[in-house]
N, C-alpha and C. Protein backbone atom coordinates (compact mmCIF):
# COMPACT_ATOMS: atom_id res chain seq x y z
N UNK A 1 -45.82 -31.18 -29.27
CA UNK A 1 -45.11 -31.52 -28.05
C UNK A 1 -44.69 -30.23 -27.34
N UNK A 2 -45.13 -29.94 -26.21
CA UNK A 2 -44.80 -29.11 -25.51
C UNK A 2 -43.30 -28.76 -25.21
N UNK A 3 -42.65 -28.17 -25.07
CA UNK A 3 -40.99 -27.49 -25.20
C UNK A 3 -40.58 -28.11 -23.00
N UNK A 4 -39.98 -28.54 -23.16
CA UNK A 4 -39.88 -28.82 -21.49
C UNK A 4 -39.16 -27.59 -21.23
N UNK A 5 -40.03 -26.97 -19.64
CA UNK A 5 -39.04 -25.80 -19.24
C UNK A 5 -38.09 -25.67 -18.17
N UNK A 6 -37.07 -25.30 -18.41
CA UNK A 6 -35.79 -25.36 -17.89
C UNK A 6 -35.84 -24.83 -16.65
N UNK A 7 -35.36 -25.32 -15.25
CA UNK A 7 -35.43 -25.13 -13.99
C UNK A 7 -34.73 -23.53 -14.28
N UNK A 8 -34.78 -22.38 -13.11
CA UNK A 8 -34.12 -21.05 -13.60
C UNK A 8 -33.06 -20.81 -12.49
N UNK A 9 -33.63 -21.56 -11.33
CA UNK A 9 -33.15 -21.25 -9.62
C UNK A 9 -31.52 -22.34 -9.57
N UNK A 10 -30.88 -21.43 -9.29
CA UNK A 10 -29.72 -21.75 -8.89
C UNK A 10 -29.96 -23.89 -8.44
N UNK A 11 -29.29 -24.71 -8.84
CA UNK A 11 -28.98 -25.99 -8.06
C UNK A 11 -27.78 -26.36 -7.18
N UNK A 12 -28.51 -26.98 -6.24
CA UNK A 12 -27.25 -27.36 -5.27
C UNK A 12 -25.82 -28.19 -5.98
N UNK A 13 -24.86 -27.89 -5.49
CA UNK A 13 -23.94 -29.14 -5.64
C UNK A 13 -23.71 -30.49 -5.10
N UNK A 14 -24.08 -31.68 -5.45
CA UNK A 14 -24.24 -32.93 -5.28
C UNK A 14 -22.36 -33.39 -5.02
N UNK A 15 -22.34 -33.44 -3.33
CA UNK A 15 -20.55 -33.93 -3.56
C UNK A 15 -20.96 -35.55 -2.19
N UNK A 16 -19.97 -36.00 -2.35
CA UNK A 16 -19.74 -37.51 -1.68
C UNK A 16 -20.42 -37.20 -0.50
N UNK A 17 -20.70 -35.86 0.43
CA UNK A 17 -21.15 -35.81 1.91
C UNK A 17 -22.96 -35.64 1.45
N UNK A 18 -22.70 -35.14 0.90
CA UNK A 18 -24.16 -35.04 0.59
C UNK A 18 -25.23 -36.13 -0.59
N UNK A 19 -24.54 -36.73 -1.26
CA UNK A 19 -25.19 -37.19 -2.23
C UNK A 19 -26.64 -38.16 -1.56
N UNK A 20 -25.83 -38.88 -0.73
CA UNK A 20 -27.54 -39.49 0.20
C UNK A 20 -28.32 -39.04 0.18
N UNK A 21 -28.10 -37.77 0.99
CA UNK A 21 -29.57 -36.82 1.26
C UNK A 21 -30.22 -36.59 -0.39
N UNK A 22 -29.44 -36.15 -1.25
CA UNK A 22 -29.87 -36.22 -2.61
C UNK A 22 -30.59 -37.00 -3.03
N UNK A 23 -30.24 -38.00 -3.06
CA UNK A 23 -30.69 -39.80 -3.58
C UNK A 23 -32.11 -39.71 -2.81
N UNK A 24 -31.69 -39.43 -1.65
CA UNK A 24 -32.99 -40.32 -0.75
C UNK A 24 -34.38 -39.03 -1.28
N UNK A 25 -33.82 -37.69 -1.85
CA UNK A 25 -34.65 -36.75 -2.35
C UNK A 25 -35.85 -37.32 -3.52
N UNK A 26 -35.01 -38.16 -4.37
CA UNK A 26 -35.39 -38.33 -5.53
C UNK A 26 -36.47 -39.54 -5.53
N UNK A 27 -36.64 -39.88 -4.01
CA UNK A 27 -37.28 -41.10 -4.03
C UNK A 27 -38.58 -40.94 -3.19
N UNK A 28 -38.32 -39.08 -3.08
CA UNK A 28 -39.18 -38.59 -2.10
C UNK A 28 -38.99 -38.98 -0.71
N UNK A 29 -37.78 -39.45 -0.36
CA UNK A 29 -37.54 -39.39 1.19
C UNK A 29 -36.77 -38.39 1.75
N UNK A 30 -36.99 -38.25 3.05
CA UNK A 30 -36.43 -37.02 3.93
C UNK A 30 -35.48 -38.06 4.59
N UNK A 31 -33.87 -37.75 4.57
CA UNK A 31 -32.69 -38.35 4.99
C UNK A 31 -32.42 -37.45 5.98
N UNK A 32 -31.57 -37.53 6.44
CA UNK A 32 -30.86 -36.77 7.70
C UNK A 32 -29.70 -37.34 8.21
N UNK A 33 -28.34 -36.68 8.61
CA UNK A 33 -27.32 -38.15 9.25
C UNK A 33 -27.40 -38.14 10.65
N UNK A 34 -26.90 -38.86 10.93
CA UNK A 34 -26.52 -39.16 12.93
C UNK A 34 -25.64 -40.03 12.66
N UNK A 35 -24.83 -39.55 13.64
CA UNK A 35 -23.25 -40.14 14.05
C UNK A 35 -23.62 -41.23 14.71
N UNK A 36 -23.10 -42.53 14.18
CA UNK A 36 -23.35 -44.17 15.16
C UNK A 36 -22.31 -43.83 16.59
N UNK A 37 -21.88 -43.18 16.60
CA UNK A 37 -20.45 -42.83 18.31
C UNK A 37 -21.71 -42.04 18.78
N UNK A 38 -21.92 -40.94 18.71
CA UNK A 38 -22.95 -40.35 19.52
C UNK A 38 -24.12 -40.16 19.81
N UNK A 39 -24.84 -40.30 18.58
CA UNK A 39 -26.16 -40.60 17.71
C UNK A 39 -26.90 -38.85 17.93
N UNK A 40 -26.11 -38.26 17.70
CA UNK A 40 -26.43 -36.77 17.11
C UNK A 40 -26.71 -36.54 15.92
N UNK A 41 -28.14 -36.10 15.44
CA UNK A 41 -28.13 -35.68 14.13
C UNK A 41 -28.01 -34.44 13.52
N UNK A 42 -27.93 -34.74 12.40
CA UNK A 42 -27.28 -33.37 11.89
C UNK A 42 -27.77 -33.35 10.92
N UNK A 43 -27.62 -31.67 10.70
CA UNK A 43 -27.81 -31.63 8.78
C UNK A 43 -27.63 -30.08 8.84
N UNK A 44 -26.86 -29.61 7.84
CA UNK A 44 -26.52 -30.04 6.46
C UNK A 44 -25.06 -31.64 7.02
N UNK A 45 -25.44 -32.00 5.75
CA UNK A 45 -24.63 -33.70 5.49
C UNK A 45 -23.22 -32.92 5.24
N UNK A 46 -22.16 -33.89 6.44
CA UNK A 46 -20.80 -33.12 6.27
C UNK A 46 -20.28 -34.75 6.89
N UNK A 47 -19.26 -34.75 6.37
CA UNK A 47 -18.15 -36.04 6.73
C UNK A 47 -17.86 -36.27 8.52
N UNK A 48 -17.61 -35.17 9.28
CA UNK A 48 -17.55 -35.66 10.60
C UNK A 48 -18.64 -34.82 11.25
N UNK A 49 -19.08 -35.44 12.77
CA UNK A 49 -20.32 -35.10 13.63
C UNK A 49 -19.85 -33.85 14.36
N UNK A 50 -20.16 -32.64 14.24
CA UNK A 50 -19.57 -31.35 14.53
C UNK A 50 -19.57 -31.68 16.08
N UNK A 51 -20.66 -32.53 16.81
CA UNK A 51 -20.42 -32.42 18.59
C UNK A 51 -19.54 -33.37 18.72
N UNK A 52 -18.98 -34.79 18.00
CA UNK A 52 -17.86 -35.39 18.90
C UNK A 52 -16.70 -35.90 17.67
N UNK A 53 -17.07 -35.12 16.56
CA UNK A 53 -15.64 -35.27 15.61
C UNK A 53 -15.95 -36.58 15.09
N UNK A 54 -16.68 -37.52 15.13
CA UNK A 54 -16.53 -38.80 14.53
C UNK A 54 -16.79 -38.91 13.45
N UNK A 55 -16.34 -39.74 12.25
CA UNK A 55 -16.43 -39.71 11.08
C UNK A 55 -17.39 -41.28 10.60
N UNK A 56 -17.98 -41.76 11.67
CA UNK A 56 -18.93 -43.08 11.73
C UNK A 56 -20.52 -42.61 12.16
N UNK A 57 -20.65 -42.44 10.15
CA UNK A 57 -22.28 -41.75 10.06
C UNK A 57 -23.13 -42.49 9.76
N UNK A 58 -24.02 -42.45 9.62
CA UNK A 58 -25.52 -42.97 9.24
C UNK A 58 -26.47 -42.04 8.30
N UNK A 59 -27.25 -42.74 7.60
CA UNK A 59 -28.34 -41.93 7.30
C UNK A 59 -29.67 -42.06 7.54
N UNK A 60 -30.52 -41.67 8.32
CA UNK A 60 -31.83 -42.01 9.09
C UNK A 60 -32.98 -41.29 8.12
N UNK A 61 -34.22 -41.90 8.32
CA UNK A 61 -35.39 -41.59 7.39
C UNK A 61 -35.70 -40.55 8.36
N UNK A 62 -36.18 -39.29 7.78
CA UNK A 62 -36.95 -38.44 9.08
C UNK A 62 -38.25 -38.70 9.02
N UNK A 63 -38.58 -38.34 10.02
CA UNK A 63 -40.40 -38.22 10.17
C UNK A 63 -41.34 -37.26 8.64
N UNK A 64 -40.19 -36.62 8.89
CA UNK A 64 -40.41 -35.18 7.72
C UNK A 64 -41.30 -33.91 8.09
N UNK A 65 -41.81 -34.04 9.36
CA UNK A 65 -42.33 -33.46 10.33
C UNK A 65 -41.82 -32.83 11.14
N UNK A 66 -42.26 -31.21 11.45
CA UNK A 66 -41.81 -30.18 11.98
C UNK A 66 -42.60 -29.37 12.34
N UNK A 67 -41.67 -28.04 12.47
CA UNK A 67 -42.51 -26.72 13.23
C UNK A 67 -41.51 -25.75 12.28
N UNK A 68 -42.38 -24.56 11.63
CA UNK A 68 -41.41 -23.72 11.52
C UNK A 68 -40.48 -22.89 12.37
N UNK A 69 -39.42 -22.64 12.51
CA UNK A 69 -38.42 -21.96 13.26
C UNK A 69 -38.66 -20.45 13.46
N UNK A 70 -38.21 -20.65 12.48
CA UNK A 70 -38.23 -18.79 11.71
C UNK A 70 -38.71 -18.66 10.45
N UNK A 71 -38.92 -17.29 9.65
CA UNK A 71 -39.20 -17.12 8.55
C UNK A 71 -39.13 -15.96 8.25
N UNK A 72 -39.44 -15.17 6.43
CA UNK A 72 -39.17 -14.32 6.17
C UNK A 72 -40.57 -14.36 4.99
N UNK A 73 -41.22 -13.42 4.92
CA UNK A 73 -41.78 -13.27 3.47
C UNK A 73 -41.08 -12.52 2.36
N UNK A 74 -40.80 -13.31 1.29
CA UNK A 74 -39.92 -12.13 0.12
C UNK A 74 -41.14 -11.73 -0.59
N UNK A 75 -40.81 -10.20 -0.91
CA UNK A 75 -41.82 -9.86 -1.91
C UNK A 75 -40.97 -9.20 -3.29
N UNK A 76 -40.26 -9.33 -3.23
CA UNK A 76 -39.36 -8.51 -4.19
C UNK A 76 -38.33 -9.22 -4.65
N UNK A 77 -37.81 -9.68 -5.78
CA UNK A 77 -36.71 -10.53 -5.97
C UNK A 77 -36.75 -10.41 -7.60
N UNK A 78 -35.94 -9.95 -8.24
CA UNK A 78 -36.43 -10.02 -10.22
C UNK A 78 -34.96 -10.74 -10.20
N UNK A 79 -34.09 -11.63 -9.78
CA UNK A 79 -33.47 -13.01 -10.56
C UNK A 79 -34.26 -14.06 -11.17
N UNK A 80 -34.03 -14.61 -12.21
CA UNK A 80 -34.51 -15.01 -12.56
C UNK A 80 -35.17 -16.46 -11.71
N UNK A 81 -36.36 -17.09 -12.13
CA UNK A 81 -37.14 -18.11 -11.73
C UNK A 81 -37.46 -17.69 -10.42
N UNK A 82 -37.36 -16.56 -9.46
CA UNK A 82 -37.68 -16.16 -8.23
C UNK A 82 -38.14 -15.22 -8.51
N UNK A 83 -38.79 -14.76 -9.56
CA UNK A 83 -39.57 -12.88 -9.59
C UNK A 83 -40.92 -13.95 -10.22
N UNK A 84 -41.18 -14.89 -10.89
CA UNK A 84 -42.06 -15.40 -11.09
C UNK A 84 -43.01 -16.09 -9.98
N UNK A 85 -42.46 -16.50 -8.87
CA UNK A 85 -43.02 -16.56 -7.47
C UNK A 85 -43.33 -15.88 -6.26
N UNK A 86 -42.97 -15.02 -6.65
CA UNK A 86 -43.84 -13.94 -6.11
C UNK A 86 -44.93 -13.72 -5.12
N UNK A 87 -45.40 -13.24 -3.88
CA UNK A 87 -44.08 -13.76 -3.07
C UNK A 87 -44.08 -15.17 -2.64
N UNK A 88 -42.98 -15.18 -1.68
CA UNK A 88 -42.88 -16.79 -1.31
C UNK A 88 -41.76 -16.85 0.01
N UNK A 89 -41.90 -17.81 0.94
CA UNK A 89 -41.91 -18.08 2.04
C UNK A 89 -41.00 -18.68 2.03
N UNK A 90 -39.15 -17.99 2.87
CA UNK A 90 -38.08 -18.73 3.07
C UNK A 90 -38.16 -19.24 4.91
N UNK A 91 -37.91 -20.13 4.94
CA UNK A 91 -38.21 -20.39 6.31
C UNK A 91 -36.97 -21.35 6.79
N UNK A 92 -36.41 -21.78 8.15
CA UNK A 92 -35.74 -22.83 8.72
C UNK A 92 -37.14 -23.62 10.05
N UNK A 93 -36.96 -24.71 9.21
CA UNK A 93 -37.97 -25.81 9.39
C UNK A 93 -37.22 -26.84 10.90
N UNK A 94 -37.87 -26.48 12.01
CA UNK A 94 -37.03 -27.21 12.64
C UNK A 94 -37.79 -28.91 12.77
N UNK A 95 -37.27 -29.94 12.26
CA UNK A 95 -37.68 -31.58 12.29
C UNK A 95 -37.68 -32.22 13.67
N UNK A 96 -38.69 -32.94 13.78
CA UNK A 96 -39.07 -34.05 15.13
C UNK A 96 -37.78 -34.24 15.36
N UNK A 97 -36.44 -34.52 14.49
CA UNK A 97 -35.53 -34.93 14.77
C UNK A 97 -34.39 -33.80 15.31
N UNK A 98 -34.45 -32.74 15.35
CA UNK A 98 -33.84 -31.76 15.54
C UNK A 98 -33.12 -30.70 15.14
N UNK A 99 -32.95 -31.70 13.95
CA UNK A 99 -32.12 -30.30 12.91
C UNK A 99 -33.26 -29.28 12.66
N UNK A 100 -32.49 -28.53 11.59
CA UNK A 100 -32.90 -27.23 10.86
C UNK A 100 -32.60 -27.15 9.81
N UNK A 101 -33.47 -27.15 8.78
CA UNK A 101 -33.20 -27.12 7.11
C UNK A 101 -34.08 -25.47 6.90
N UNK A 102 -33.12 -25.06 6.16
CA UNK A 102 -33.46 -23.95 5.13
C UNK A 102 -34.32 -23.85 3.96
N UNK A 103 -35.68 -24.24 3.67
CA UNK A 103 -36.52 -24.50 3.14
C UNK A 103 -37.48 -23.51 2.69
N UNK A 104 -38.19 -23.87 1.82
CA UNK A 104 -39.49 -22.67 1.56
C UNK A 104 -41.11 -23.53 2.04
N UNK A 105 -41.87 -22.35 2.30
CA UNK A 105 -42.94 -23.18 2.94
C UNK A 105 -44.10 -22.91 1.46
N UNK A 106 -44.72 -23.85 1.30
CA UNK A 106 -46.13 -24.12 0.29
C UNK A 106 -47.04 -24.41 0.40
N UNK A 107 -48.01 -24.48 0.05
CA UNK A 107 -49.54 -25.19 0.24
C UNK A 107 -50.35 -23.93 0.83
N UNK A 108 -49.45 -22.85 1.08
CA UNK A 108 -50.62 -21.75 2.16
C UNK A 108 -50.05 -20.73 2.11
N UNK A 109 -50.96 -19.19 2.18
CA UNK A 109 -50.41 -17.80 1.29
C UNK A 109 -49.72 -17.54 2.53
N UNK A 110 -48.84 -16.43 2.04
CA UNK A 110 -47.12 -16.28 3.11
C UNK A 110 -48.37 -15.73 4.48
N UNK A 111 -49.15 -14.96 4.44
CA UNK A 111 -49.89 -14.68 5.97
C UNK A 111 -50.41 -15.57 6.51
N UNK A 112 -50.44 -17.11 6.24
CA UNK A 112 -50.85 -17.85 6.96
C UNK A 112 -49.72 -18.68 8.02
N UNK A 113 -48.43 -18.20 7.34
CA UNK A 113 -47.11 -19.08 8.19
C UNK A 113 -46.93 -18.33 9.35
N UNK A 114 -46.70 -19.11 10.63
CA UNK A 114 -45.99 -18.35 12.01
C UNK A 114 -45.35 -19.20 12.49
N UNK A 115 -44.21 -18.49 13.45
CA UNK A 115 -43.47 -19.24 14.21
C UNK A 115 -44.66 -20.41 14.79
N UNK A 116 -44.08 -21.27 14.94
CA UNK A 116 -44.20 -22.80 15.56
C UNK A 116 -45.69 -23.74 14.09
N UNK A 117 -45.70 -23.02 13.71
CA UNK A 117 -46.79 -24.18 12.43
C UNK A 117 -46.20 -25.51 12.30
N UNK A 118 -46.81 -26.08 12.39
CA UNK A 118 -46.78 -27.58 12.68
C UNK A 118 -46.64 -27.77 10.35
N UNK A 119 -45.65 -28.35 10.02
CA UNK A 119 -45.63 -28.35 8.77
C UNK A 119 -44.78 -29.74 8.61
N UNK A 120 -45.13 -30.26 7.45
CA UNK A 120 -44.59 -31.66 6.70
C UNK A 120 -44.09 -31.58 5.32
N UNK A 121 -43.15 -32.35 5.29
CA UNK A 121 -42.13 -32.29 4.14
C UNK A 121 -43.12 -32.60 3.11
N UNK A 122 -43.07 -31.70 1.70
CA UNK A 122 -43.45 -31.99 0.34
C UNK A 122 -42.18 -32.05 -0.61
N UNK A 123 -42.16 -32.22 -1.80
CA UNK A 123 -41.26 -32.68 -2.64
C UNK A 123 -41.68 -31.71 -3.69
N UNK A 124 -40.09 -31.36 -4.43
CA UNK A 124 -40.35 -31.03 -5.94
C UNK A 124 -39.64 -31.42 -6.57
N UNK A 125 -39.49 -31.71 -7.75
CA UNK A 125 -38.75 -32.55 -8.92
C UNK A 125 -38.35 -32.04 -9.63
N UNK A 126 -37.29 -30.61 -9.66
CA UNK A 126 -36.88 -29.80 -10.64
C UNK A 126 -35.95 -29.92 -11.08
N UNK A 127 -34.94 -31.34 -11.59
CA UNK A 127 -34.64 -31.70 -12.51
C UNK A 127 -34.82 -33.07 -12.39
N UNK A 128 -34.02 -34.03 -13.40
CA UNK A 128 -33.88 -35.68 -13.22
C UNK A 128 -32.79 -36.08 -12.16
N UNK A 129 -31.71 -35.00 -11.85
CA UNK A 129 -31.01 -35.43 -10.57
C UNK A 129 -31.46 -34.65 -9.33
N UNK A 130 -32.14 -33.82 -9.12
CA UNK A 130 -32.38 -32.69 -7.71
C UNK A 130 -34.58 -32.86 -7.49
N UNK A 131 -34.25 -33.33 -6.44
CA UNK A 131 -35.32 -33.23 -6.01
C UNK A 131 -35.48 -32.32 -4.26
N UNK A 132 -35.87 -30.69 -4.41
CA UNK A 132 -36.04 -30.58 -3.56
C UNK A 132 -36.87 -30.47 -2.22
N UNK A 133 -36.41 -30.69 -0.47
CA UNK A 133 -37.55 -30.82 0.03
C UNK A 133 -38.17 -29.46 0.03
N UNK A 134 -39.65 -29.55 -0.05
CA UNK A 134 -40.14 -28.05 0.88
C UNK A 134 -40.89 -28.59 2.08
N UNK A 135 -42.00 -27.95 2.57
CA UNK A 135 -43.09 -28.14 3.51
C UNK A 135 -43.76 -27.06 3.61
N UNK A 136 -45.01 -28.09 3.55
CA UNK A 136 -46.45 -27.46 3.54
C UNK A 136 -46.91 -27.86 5.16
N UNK A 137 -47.98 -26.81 5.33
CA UNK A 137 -49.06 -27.17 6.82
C UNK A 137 -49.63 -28.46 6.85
N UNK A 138 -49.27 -28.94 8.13
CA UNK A 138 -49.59 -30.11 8.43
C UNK A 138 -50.33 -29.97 9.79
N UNK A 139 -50.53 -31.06 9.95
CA UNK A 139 -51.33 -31.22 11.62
C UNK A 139 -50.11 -31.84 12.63
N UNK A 140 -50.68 -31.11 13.73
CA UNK A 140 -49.31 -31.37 14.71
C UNK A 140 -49.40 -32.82 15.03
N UNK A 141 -48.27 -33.22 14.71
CA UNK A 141 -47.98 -34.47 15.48
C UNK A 141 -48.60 -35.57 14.27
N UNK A 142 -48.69 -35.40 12.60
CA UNK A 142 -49.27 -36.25 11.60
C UNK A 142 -48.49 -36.82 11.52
């Protein structure tokens, strides 16, 4: 029997504002909130809607579909579980829906990412409670 190996990368903290987005991780869905008073979405998941203060949220399925924003290639990093990936692609993923998640991009070597790449949410399963999103290249508008 193979030894199961232990995630190395830091995990998020799972608290009451966020746990949705969590949940809906594990099921391989892309969550997001919007305020039912304004219908602004948002993310990161926080208790009131930063544009009109309301504390009457929602949680909406995203498309999971985007463009990259920005990005960075790391080539250098020896913490642990991040010197083994080598390099790898931190990016803010902006969604059909509008937010911006802080994500890493996959499926394609760091010289293939540029501002505006049309990219779609993938999944990883690095423990039994955290499933995080990434995104890989997609076709615009899939």
């Amino acid at each position: 029997m193979a030894a199961e190996r232990k995630y190395a990368k830091p995990l998020p903290r799972i608290d009451e504002e966020s746990k949705g987005f969590w949940e809906a991780g594990q099921r391989h869905q892309l969550y997001v909130q919007r305020c039912r008073a304004c219908s602004a979405f948002r993310y990161y998941p926080r208790a009131l809607c930063p544009s009109c203060l309301s504390d009457d949220t929602e949680w909406v399925l995203s498309s999971g579909r985007g463009t990259v924003y920005t990005y960075t290639v790391t080539y250098q990093n020896q913490a642990p579980g991040f010197r083994d990936e080598l390099p790898y692609v931190l990016a803010y993923v902006e969604l059909e829906e509008g937010v911006r998640l802080l994500t890493n991009i996959v499926g394609c070597r760091p010289e293939e990412v540029r501002i505006g790449l049309p990219v779609e949410v993938t999944f990883e399963d690095v423990t039994p409670e955290v499933t995080l999103p990434k995104f890989k290249p997609g076709a615009p508008g899939s």
